[in-house]
PDB file of N, CA and C in Angstrom:
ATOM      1  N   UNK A   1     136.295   6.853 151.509  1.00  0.00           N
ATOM      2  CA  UNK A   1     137.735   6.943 151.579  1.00  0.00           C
ATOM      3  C   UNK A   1     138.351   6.482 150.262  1.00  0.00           C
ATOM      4  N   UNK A   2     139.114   7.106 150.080  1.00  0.00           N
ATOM      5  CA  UNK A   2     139.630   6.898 148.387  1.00  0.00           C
ATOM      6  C   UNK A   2     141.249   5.623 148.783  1.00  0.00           C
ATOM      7  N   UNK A   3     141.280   4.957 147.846  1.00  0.00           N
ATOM      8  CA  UNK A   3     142.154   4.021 147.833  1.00  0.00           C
ATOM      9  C   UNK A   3     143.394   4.514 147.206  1.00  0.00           C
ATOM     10  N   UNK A   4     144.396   4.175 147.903  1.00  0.00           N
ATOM     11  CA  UNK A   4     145.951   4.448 147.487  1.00  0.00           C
ATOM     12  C   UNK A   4     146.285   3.788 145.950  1.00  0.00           C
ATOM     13  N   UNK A   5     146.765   4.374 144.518  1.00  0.00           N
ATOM     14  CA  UNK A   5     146.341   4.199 143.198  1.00  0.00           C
ATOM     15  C   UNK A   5     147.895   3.097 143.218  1.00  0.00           C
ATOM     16  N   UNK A   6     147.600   2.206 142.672  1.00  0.00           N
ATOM     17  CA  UNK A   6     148.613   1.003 142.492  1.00  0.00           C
ATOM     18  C   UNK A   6     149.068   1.190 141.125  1.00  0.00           C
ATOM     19  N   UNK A   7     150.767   0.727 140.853  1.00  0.00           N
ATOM     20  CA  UNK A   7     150.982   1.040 139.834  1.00  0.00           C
ATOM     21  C   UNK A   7     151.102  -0.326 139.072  1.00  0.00           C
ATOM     22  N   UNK A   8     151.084  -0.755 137.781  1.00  0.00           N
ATOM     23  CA  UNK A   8     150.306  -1.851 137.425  1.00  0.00           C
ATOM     24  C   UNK A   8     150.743  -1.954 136.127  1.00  0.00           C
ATOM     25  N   UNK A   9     152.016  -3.046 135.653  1.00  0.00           N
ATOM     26  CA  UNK A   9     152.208  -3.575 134.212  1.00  0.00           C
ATOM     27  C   UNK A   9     150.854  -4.423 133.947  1.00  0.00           C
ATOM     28  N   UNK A  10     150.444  -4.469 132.943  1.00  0.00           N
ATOM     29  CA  UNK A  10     150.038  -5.275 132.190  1.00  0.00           C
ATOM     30  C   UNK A  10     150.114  -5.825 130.854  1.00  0.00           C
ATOM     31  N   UNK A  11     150.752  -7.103 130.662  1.00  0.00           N
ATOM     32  CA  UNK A  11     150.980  -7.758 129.655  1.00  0.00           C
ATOM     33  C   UNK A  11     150.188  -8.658 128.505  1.00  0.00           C
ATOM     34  N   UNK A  12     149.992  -9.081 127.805  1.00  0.00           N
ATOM     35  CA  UNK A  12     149.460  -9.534 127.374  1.00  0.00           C
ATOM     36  C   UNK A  12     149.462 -10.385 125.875  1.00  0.00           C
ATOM     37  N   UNK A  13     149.206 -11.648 125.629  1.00  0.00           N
ATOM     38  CA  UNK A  13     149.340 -12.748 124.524  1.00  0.00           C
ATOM     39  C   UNK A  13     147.927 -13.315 123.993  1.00  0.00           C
ATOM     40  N   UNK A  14     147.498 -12.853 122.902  1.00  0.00           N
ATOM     41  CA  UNK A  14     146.075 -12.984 122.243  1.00  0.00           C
ATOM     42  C   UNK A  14     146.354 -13.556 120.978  1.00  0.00           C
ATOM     43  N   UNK A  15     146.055 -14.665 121.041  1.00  0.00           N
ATOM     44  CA  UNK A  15     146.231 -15.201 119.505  1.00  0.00           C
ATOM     45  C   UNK A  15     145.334 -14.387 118.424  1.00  0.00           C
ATOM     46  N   UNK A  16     144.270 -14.379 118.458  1.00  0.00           N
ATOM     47  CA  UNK A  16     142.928 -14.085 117.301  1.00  0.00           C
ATOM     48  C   UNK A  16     143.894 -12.328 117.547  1.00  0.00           C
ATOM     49  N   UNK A  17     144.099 -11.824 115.927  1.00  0.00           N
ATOM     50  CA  UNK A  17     144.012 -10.663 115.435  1.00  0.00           C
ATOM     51  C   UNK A  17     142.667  -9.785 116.426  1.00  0.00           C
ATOM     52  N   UNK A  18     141.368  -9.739 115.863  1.00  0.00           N
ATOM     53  CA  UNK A  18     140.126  -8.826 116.371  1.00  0.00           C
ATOM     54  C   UNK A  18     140.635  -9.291 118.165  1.00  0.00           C
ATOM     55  N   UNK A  19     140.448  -9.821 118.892  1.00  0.00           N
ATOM     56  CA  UNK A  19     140.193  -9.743 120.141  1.00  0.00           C
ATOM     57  C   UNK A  19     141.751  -8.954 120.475  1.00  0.00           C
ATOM     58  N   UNK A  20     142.705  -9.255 120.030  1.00  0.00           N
ATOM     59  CA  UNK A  20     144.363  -8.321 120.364  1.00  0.00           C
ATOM     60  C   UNK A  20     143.810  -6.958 120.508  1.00  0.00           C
ATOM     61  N   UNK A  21     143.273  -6.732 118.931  1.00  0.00           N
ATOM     62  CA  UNK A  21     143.009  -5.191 118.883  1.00  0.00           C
ATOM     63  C   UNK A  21     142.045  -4.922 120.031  1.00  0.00           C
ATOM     64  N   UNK A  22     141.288  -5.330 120.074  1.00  0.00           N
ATOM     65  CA  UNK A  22     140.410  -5.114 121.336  1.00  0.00           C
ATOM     66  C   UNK A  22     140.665  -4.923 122.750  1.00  0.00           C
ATOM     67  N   UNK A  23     141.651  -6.152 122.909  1.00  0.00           N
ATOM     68  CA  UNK A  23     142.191  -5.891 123.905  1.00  0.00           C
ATOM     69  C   UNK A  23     143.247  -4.872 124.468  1.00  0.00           C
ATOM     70  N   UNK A  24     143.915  -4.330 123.275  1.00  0.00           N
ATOM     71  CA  UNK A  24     144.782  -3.244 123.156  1.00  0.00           C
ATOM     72  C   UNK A  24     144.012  -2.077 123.119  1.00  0.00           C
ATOM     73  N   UNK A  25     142.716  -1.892 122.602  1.00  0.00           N
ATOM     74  CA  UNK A  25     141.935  -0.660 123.022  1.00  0.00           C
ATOM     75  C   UNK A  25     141.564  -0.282 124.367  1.00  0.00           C
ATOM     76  N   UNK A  26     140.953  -1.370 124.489  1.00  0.00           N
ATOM     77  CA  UNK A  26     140.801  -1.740 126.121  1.00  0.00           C
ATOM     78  C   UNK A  26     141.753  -1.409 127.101  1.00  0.00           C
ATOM     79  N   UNK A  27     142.903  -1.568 127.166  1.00  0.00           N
ATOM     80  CA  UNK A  27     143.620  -1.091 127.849  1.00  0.00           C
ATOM     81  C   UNK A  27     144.214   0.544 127.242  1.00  0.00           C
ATOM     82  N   UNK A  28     144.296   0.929 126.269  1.00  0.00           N
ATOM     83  CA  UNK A  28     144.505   2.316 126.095  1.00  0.00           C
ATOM     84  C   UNK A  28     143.702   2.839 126.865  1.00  0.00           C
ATOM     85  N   UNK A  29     142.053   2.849 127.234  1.00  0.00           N
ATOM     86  CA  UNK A  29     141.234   3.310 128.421  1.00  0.00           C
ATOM     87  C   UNK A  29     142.093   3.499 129.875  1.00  0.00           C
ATOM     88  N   UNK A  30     142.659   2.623 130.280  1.00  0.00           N
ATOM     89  CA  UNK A  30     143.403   2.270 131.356  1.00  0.00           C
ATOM     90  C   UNK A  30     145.057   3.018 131.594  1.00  0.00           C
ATOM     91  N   UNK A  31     145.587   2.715 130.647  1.00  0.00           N
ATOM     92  CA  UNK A  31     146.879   3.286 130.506  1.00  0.00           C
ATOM     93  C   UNK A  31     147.559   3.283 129.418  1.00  0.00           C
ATOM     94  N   UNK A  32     149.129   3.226 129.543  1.00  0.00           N
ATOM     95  CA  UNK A  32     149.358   4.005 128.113  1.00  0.00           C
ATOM     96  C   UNK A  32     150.765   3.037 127.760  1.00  0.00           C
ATOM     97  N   UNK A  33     150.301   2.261 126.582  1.00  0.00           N
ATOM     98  CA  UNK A  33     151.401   1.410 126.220  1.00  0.00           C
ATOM     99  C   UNK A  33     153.123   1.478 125.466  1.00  0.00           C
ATOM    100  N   UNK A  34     153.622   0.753 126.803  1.00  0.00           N
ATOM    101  CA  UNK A  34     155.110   0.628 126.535  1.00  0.00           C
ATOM    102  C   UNK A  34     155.864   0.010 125.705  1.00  0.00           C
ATOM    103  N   UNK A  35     155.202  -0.952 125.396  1.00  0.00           N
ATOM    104  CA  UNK A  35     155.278  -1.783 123.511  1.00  0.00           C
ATOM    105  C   UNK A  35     153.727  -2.289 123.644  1.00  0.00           C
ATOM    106  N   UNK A  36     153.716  -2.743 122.303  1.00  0.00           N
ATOM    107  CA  UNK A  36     152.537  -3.424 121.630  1.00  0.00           C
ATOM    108  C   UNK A  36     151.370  -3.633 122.607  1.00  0.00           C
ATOM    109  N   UNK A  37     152.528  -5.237 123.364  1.00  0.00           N
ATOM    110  CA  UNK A  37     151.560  -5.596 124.123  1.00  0.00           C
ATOM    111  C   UNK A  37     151.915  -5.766 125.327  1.00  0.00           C
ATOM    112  N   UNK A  38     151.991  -4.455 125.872  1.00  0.00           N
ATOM    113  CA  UNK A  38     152.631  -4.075 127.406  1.00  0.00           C
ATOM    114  C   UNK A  38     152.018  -2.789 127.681  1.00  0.00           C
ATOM    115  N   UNK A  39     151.283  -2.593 128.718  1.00  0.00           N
ATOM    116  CA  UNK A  39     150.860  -1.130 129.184  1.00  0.00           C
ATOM    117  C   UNK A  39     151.341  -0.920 130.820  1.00  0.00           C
ATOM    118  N   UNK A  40     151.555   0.088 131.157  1.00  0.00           N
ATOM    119  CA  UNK A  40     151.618   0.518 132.060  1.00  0.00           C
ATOM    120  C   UNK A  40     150.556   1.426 132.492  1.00  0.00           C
ATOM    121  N   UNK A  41     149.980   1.216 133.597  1.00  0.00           N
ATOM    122  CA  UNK A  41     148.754   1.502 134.352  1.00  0.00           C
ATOM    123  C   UNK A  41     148.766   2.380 136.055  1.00  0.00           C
ATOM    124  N   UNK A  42     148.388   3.185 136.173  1.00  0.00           N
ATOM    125  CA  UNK A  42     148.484   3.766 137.557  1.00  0.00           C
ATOM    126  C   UNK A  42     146.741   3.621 137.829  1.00  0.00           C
ATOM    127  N   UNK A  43     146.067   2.873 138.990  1.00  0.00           N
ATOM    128  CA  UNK A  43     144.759   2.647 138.932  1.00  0.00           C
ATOM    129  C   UNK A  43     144.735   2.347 140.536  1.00  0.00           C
ATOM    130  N   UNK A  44     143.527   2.732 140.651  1.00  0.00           N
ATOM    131  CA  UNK A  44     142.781   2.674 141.898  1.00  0.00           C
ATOM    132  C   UNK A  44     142.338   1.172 141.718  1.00  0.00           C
ATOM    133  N   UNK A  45     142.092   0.686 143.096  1.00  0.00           N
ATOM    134  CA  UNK A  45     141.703  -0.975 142.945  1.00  0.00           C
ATOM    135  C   UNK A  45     140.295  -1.228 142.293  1.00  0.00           C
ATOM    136  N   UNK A  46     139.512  -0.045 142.645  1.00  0.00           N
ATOM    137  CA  UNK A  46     138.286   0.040 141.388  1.00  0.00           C
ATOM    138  C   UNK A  46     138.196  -0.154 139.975  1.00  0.00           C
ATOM    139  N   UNK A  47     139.186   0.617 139.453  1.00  0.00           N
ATOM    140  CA  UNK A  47     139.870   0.450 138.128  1.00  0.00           C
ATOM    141  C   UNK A  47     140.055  -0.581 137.853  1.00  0.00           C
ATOM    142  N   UNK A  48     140.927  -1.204 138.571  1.00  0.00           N
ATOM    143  CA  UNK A  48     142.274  -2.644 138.339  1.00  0.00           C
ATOM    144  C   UNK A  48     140.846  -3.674 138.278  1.00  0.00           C
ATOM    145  N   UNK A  49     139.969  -3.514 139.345  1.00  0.00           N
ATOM    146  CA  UNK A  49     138.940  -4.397 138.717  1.00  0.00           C
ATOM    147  C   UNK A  49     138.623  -4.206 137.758  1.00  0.00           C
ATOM    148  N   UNK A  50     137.843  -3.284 137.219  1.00  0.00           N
ATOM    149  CA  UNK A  50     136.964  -2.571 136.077  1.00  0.00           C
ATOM    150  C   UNK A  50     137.768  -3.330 134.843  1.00  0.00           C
ATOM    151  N   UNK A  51     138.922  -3.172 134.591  1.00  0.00           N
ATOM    152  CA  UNK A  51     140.200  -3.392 133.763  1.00  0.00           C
ATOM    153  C   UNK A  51     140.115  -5.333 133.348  1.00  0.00           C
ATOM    154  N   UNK A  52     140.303  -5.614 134.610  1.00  0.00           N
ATOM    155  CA  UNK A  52     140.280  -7.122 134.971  1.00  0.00           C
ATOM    156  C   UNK A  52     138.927  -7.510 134.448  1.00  0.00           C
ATOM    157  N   UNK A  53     138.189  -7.281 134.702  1.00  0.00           N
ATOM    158  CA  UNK A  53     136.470  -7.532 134.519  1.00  0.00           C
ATOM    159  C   UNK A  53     136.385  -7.425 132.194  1.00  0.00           C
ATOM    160  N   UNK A  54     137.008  -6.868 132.558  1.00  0.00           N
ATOM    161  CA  UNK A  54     136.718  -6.390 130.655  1.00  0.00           C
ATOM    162  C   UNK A  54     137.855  -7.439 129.883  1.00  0.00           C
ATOM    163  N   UNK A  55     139.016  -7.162 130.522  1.00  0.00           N
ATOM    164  CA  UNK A  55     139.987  -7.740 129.683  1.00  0.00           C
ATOM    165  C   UNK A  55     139.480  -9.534 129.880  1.00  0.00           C
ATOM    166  N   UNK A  56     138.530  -9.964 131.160  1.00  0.00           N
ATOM    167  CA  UNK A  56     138.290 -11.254 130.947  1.00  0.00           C
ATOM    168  C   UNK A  56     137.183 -11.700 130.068  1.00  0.00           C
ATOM    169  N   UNK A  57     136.317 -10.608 129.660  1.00  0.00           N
ATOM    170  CA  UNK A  57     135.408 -10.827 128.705  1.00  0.00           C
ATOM    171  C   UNK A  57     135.492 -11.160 127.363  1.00  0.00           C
ATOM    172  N   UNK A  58     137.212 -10.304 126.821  1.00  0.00           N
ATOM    173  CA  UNK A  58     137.722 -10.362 125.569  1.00  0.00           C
ATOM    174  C   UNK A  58     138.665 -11.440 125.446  1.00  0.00           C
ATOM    175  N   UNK A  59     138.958 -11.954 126.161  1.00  0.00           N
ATOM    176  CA  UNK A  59     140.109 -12.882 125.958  1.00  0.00           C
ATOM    177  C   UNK A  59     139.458 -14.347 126.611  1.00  0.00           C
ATOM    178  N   UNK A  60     139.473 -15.531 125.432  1.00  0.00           N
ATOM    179  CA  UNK A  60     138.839 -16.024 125.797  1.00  0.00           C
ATOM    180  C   UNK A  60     139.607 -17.374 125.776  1.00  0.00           C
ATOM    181  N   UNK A  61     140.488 -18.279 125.123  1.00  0.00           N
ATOM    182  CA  UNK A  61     141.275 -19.111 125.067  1.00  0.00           C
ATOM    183  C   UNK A  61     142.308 -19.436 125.845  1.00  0.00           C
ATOM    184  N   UNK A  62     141.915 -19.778 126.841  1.00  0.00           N
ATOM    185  CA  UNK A  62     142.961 -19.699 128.170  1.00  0.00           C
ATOM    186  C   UNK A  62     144.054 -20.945 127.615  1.00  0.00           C
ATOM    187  N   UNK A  63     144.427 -21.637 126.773  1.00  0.00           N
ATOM    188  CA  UNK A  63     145.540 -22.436 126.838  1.00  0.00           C
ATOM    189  C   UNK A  63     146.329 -21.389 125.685  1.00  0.00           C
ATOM    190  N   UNK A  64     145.837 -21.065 124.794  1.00  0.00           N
ATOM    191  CA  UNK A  64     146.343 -19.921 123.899  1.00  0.00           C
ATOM    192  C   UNK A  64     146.631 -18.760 123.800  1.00  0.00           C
ATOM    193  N   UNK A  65     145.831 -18.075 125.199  1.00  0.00           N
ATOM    194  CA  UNK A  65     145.952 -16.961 124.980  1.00  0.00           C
ATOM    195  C   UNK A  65     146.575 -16.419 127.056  1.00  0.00           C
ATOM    196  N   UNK A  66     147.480 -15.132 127.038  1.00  0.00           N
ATOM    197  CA  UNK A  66     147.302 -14.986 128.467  1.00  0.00           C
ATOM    198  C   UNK A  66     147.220 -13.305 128.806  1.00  0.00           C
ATOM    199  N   UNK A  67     146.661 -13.025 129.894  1.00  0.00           N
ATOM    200  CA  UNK A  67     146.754 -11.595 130.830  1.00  0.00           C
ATOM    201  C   UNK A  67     147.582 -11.404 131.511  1.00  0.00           C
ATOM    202  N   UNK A  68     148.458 -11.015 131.649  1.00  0.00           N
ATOM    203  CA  UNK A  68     149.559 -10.578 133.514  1.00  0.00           C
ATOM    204  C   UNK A  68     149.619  -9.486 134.096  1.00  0.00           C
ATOM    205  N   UNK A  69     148.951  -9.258 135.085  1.00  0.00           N
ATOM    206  CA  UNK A  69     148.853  -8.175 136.135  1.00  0.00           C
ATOM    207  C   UNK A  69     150.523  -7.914 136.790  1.00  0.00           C
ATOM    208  N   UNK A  70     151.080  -7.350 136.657  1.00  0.00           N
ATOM    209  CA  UNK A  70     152.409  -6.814 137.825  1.00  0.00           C
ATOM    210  C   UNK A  70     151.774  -5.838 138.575  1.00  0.00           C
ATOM    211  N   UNK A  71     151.195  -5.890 139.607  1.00  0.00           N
ATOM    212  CA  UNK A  71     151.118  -5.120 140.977  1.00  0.00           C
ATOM    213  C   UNK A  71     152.170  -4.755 141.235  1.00  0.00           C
ATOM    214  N   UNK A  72     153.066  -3.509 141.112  1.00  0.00           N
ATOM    215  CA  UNK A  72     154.254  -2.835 142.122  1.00  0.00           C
ATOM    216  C   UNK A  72     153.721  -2.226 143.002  1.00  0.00           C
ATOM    217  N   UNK A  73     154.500  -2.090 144.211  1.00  0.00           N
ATOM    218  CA  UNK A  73     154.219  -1.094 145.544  1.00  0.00           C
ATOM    219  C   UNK A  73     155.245   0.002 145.022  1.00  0.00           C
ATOM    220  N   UNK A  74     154.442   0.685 145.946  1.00  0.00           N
ATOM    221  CA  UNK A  74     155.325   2.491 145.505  1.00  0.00           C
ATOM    222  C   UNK A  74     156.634   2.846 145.114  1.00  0.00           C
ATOM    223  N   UNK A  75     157.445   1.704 145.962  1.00  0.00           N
ATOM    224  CA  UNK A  75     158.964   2.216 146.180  1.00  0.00           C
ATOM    225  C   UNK A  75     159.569   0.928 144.844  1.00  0.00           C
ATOM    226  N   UNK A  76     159.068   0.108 144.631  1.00  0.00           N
ATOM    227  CA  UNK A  76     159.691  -0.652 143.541  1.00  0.00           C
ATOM    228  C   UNK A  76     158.962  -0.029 141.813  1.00  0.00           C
ATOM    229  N   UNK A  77     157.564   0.767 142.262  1.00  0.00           N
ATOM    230  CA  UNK A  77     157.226   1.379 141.181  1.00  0.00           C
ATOM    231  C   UNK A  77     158.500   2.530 140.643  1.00  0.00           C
ATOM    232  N   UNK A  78     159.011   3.373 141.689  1.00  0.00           N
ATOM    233  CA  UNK A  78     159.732   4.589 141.926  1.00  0.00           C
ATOM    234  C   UNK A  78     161.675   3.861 141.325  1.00  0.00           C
ATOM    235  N   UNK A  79     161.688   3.157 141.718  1.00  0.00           N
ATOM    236  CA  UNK A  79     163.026   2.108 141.500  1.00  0.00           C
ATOM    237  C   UNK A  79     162.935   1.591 139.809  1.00  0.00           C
ATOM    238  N   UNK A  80     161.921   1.333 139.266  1.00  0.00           N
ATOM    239  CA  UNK A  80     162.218   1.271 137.766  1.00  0.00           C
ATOM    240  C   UNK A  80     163.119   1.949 137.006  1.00  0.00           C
ATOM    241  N   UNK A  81     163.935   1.151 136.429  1.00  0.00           N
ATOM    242  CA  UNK A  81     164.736   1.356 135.583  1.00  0.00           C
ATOM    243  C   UNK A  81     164.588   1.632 134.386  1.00  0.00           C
ATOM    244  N   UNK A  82     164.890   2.591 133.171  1.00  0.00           N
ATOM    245  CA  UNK A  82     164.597   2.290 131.953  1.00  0.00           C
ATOM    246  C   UNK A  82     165.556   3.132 131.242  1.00  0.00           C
ATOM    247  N   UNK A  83     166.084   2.483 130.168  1.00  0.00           N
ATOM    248  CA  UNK A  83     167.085   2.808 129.592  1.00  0.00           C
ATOM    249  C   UNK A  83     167.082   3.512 128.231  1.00  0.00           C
ATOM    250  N   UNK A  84     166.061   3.749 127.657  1.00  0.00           N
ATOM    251  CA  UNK A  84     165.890   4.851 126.423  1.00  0.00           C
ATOM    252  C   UNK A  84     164.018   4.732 126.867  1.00  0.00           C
ATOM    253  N   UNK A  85     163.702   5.658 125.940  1.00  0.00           N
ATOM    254  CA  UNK A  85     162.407   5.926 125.734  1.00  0.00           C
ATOM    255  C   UNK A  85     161.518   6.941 126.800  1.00  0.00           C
ATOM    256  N   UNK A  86     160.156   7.004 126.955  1.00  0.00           N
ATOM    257  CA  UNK A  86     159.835   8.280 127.049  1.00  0.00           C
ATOM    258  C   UNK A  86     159.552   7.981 128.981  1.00  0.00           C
ATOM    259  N   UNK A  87     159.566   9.048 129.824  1.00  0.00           N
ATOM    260  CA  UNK A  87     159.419   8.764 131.224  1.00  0.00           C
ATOM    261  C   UNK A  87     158.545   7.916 131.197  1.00  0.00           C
ATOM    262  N   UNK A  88     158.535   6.752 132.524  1.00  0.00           N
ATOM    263  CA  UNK A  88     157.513   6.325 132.758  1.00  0.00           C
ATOM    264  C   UNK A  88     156.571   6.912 133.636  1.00  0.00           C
ATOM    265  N   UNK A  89     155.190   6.055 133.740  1.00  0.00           N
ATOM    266  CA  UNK A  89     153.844   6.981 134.463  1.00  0.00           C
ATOM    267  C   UNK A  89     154.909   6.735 136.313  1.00  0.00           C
ATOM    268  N   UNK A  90     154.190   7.884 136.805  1.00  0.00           N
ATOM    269  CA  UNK A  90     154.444   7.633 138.222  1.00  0.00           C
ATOM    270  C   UNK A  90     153.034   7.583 139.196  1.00  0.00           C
ATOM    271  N   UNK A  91     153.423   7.252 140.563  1.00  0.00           N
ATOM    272  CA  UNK A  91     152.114   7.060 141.066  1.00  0.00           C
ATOM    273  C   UNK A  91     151.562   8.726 141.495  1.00  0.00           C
ATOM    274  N   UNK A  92     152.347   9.335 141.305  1.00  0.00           N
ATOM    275  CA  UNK A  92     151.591  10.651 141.667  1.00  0.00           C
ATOM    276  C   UNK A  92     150.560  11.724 140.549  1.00  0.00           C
ATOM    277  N   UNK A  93     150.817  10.574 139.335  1.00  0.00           N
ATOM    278  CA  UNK A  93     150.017  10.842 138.075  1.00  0.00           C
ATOM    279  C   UNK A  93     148.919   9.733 137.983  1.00  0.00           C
ATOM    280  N   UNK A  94     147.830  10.189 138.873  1.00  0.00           N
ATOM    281  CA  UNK A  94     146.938   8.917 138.792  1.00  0.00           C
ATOM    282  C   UNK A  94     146.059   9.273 137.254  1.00  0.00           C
ATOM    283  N   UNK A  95     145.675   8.547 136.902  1.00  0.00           N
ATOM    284  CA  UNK A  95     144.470   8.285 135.562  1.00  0.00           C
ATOM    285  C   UNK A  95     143.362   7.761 136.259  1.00  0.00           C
ATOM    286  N   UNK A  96     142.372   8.974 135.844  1.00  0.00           N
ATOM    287  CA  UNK A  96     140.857   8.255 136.155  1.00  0.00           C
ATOM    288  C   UNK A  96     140.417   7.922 134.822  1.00  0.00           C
ATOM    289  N   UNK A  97     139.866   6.967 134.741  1.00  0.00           N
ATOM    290  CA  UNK A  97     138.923   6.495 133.843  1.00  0.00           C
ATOM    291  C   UNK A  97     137.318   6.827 134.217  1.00  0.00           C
TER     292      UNK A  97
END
């Protein structure tokens, strides 16, 4: 049975230059970034692990450095607001990785 695809900010604060970039590659796999260090993600909970699992490998300074998952449900995904720039992803555009 296939899982309902969650839509999914992820943020992120990396001190070290090499692990940023990394971590910003890393998530280009995943989804497709809204600034620098902000992506927006449409992912199956397989993914959101897969995602989670990697981004904790690269980031390693937990008083210096941080990850943030935003889990939206459908109808607050659909309710986003945005005031210039390009559409955002919706959940009916899932990304497989």
């Amino acid at each position: 049975m296939k899982s309902e695809p969650l839509f999914v900010v992820v943020s992120y604060d990396v001190a070290d230059d090499r692990r940023r970039r990394r971590v910003h590659k890393t998530l280009k796999d995943f989804g497709r970034p809204v600034q620098y260090s902000a992506f927006e993600c449409v992912l199956e909970a397989k993914h959101l692990a897969r995602l989670q699992h990697a981004l904790t490998r690269l980031v390693q300074d937990e008083d210096a450095e941080a990850v943030a998952y935003y889990l939206l449900c459908k109808d607050c995904a659909q309710r986003t607001l945005v005031l210039c720039g390009p559409p955002r992803l919706t959940l009916s555009r899932t990304i497989v990785v």
